[in-house]
Each structure stands twice: as structure tokens, then as C-alpha cells.
N, C-alpha and C. Protein backbone atom coordinates (compact mmCIF):
# COMPACT_ATOMS: atom_id res chain seq x y z
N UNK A 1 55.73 -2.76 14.96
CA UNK A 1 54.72 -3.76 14.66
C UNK A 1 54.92 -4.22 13.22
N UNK A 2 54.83 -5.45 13.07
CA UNK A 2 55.15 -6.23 11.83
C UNK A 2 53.54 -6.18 10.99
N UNK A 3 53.80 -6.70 9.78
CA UNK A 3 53.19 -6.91 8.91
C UNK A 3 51.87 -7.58 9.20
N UNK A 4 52.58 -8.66 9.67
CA UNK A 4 51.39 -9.62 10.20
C UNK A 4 50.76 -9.22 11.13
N UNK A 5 51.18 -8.62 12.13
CA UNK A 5 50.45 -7.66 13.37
C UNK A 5 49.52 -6.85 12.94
N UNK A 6 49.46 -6.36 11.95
CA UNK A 6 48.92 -4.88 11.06
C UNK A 6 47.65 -6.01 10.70
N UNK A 7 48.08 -6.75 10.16
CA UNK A 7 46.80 -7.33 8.90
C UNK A 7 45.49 -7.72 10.33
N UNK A 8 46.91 -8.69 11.21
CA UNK A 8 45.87 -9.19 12.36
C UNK A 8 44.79 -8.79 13.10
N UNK A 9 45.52 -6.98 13.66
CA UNK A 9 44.85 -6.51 14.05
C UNK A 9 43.60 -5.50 13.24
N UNK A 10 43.26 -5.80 12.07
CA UNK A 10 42.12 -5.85 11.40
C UNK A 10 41.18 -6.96 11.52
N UNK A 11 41.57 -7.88 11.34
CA UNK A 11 41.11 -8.95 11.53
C UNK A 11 39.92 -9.13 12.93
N UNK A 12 40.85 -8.62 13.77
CA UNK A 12 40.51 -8.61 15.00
C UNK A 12 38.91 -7.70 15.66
N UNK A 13 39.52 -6.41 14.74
CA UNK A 13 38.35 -5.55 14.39
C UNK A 13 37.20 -5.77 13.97
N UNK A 14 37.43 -6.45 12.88
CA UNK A 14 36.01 -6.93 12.05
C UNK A 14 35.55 -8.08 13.01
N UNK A 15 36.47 -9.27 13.90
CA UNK A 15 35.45 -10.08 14.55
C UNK A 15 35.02 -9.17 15.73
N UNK A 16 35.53 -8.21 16.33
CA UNK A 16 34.93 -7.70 17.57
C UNK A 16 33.61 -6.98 17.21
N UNK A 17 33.78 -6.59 15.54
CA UNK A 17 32.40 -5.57 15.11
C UNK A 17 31.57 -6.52 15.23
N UNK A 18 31.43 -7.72 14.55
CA UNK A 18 30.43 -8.73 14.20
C UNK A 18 30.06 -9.95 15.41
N UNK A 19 30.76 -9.83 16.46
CA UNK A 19 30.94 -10.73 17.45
C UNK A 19 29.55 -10.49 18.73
N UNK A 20 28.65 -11.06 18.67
CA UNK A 20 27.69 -10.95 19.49
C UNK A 20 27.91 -11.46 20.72
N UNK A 21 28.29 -12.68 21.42
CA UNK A 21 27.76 -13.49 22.38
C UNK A 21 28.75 -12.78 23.13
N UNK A 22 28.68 -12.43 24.79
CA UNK A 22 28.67 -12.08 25.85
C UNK A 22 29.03 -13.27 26.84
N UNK A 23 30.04 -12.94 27.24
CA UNK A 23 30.30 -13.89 28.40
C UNK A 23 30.64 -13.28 29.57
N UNK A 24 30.31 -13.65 30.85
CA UNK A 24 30.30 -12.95 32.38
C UNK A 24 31.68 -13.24 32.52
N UNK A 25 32.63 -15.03 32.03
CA UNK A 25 33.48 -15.39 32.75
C UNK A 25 34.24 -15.98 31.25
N UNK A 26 35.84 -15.62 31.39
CA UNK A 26 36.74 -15.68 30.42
C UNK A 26 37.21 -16.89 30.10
N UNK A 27 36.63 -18.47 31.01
CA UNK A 27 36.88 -19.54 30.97
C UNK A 27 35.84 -20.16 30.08
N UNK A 28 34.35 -19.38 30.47
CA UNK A 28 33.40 -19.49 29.49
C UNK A 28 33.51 -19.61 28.26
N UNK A 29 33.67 -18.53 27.84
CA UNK A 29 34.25 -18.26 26.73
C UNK A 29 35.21 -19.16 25.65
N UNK A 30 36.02 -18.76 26.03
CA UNK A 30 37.51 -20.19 26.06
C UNK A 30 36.84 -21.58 25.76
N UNK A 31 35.90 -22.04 26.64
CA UNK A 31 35.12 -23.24 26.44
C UNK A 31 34.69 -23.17 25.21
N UNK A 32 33.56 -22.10 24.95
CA UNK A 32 32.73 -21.99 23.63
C UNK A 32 33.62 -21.98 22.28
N UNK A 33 34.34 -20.68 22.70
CA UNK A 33 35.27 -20.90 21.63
C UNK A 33 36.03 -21.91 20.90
N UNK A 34 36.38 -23.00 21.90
CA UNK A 34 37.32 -23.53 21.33
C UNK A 34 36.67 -25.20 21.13
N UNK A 35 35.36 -25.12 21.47
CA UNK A 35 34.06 -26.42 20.96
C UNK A 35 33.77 -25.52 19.91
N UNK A 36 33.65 -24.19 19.20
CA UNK A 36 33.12 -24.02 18.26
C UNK A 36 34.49 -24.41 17.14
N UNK A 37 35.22 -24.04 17.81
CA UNK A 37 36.58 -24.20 16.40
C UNK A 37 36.83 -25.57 16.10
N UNK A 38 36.32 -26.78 16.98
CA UNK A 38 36.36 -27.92 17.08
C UNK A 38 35.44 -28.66 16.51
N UNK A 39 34.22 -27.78 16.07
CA UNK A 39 33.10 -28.01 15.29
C UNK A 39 33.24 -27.60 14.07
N UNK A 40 34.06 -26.47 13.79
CA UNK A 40 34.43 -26.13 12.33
C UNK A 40 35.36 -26.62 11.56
N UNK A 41 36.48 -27.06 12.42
CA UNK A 41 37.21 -28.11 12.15
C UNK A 41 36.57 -29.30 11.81
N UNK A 42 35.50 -29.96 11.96
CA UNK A 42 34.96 -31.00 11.68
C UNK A 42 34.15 -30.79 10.69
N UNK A 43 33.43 -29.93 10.51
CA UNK A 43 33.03 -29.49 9.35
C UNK A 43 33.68 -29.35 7.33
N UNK A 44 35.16 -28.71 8.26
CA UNK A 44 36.69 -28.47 7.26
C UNK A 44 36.16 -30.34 6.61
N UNK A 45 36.83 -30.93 7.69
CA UNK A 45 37.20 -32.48 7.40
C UNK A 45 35.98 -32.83 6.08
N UNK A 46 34.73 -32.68 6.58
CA UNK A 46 33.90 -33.37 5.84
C UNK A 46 34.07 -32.46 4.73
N UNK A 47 33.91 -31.39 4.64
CA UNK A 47 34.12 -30.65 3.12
C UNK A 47 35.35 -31.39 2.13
N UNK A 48 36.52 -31.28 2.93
CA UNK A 48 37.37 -32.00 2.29
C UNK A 48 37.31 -32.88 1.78
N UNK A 49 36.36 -34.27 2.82
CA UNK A 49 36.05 -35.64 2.17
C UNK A 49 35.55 -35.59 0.87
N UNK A 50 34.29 -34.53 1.02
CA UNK A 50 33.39 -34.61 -0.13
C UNK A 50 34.59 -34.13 -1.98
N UNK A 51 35.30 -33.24 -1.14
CA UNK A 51 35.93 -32.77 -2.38
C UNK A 51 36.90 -34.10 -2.98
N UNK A 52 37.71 -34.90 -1.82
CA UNK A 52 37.96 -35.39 -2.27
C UNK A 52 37.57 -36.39 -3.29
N UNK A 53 36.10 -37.45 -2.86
CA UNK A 53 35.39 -37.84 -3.78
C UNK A 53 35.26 -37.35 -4.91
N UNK A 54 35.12 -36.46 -4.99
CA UNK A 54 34.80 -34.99 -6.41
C UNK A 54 35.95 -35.43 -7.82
N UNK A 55 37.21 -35.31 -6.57
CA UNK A 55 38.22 -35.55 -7.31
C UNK A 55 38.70 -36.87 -8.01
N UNK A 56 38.29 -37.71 -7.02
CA UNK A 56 38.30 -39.18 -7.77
C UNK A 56 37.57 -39.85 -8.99
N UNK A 57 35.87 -39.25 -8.91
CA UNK A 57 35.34 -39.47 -10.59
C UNK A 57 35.65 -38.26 -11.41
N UNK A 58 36.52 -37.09 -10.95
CA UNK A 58 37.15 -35.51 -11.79
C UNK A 58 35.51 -35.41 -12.56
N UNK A 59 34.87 -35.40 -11.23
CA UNK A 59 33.40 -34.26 -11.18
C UNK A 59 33.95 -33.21 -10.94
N UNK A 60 34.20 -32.11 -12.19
CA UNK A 60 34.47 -30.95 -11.78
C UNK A 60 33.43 -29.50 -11.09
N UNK A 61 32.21 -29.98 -11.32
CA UNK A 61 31.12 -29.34 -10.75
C UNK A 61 31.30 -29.28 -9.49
N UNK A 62 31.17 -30.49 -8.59
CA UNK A 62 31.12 -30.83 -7.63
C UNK A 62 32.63 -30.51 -6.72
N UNK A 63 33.93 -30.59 -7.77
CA UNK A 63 34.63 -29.77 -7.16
C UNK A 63 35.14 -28.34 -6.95
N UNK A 64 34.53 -27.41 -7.25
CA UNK A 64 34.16 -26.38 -7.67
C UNK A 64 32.74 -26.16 -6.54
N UNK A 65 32.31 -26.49 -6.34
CA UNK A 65 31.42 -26.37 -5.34
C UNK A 65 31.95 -26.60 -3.81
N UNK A 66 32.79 -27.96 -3.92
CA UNK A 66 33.82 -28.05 -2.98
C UNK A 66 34.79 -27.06 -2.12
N UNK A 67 35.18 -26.89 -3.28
CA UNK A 67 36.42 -25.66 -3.06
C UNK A 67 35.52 -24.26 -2.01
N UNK A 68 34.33 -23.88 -2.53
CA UNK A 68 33.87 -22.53 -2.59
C UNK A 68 33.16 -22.94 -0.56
N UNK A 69 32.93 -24.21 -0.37
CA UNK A 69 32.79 -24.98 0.92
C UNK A 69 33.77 -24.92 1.83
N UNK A 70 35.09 -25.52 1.41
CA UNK A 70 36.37 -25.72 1.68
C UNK A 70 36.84 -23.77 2.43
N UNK A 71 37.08 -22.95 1.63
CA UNK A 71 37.22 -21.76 1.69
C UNK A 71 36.40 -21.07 2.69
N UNK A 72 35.15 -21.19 2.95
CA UNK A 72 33.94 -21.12 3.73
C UNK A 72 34.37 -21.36 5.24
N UNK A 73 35.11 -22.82 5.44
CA UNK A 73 35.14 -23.62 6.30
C UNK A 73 36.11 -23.23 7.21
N UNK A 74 37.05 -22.70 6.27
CA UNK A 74 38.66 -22.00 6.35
C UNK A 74 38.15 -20.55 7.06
N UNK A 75 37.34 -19.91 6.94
CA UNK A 75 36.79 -18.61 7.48
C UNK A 75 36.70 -18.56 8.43
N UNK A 76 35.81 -19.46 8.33
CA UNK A 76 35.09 -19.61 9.86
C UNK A 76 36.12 -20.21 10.93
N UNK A 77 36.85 -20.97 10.67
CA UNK A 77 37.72 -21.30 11.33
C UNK A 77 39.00 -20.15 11.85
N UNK A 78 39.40 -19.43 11.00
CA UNK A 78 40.28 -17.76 10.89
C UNK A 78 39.70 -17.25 12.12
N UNK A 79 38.03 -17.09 11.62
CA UNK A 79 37.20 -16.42 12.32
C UNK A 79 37.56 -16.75 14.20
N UNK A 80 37.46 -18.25 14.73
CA UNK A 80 37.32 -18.54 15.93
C UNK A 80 38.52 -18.17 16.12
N UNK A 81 40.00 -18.71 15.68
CA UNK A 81 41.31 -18.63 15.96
C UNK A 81 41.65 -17.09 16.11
N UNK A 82 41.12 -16.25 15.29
CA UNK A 82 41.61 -14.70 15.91
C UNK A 82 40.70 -14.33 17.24
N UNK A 83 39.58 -14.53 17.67
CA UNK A 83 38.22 -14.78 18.49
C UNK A 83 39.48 -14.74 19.72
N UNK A 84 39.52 -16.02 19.82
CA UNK A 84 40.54 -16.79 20.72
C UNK A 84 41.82 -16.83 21.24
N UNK A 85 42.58 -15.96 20.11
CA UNK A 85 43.84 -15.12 20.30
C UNK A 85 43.46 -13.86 20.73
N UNK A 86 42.63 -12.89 20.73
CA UNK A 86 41.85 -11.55 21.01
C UNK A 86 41.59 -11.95 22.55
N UNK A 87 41.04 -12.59 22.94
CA UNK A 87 40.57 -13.20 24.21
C UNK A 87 41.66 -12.95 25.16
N UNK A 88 42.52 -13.80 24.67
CA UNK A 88 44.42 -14.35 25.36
C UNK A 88 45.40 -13.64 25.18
N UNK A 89 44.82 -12.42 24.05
CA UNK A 89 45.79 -11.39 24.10
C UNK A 89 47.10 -12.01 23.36
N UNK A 90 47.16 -13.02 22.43
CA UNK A 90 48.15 -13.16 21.87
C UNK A 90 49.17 -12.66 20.79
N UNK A 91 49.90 -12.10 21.04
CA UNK A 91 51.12 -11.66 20.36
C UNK A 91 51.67 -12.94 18.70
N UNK A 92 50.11 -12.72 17.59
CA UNK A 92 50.63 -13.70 16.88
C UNK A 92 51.67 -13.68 15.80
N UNK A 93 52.47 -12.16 15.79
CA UNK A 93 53.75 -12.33 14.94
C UNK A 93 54.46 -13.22 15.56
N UNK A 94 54.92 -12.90 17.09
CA UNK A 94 55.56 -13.53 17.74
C UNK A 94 55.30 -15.47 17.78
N UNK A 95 54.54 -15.46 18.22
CA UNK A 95 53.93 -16.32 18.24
C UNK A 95 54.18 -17.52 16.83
N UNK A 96 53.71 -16.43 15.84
CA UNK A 96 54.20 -17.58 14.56
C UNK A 96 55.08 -17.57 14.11
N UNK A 97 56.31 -16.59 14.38
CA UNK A 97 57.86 -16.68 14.05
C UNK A 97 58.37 -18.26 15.10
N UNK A 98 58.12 -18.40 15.70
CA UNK A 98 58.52 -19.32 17.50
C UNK A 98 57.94 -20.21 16.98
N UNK A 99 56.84 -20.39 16.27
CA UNK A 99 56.29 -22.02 15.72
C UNK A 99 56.84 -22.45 14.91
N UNK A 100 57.15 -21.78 13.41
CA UNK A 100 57.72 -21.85 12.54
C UNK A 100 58.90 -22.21 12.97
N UNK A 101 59.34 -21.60 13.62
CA UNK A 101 60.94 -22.44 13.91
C UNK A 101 60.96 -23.97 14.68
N UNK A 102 60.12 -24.40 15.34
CA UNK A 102 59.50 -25.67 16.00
C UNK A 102 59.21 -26.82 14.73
N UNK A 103 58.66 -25.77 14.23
CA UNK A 103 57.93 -26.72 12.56
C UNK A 103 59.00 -27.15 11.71
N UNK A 104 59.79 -25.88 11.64
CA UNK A 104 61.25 -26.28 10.85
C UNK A 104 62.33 -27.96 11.33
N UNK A 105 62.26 -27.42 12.76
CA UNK A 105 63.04 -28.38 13.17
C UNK A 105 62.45 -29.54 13.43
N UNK A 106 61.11 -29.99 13.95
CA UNK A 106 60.22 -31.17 13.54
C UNK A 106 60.75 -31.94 11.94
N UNK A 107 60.77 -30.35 10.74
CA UNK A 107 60.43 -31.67 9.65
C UNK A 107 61.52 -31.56 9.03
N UNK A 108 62.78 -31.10 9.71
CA UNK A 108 63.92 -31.47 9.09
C UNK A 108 64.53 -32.77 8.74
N UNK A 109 64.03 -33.82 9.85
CA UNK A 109 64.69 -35.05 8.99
C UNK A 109 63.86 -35.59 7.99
N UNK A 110 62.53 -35.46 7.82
CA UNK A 110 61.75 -35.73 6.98
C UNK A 110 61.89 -35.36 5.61
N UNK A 111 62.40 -33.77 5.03
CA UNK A 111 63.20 -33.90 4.49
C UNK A 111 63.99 -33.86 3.97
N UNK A 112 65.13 -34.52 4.45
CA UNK A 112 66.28 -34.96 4.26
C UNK A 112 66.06 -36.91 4.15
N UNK A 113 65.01 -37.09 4.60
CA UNK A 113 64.78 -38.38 4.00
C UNK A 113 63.90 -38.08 2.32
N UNK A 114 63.75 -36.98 2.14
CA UNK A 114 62.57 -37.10 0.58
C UNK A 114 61.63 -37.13 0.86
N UNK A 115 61.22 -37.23 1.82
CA UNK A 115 59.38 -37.83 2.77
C UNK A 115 58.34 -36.63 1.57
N UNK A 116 58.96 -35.81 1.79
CA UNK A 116 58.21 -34.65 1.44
C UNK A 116 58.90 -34.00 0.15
């Protein structure tokens, strides 16, 4: 077991300790889960917006408040995505070695154009 397996399956721990809601049926679930990560994700977005504004008059208060939102948003989101891999039983060393290589080859011509 890798590194990332180790950390994960802590991760996993602490949401199963703190994880209340009960479902009869595993599709249920799946549903909730993945309208809640779809809600935190939308949440992410608007934090971001706001920070970005923040950044445009370099209100540093306000970005600094941002950030500590931003990070928040990012949790909760960790939070559903291990939820949801725990559920499906996913293998996410595996899993993110096999993306990463997908990702690689996606943004290889990009750059090699400079894009990035």
C-alpha cells in the first residue's frame, strides 16, 4: 500500500466517524452524495468569485477572509469525494496514477504550444 493509500485511508476514517446519514439503498446515497458535492462545488465557485473581486481593488482583508472560505470549501468538498470513493470502494492510488497519465497526455500539446 502506497503513501497515498495510507493518508486516504485516514481520511476515510475520520468521514466514517463523523458521517451520520443512513441510507437503506447504495443508489440513494450516490444521489445525495454527489448533489451534495455539486452544491459545494458551487459554493467553491462563488468563494472564488468573491476572492477574486478582493483581488482586483487588492482588499487584502477581504482576501484573507477569502482564502480562509476558499480552504473551507476545499474540505468540504475532500470531505464528499472520499464519502463517495468509500461508498465505490475505490482504489484511489490507483486510480490517480491512471488519471494523471490521461492528464499528461491531454495537456501535452498545450504545452508544447506555451499555452501554459
Amino acid at each position: 500500500m502506497g503513501l497515498l493509500n495510507n493518508a486516504w485511508n485516514r481520511l476515510v476514517k475520520d468521514v466514517k466517524r463523523t458521517w451520520i446519514l443512513e441510507f437503506e439503498d447504495e443508489n440513494e446515497e450516490l444521489l445525495f452524495l454527489s448533489n451534495a458535492l455539486a452544491g459545494e462545488c458551487g459554493e467553491l465557485a462563488n468563494e472564488v468569485k468573491k476572492w477574486f473581486r478582493a483581488k482586483l481593488v487588492d482588499d487584502t482583508k477581504v482576501i484573507n477572509k477569502q482564502q480562509l472560505s476558499i480552504e473551507s470549501e476545499l474540505m468540504d468538498i475532500l470531505y464528499y469525494i472520499v464519502k463517495i470513493s468509500s461508498v465505490l470502494n475505490i482504489d484511489v492510488e490507483k486510480a490517480w496514477v491512471e488519471r494523471l497519465k490521461v492528464n499528461e497526455e491531454r495537456w501535452k500539446e498545450f504545452k508544447k504550444r506555451k499555452h501554459l
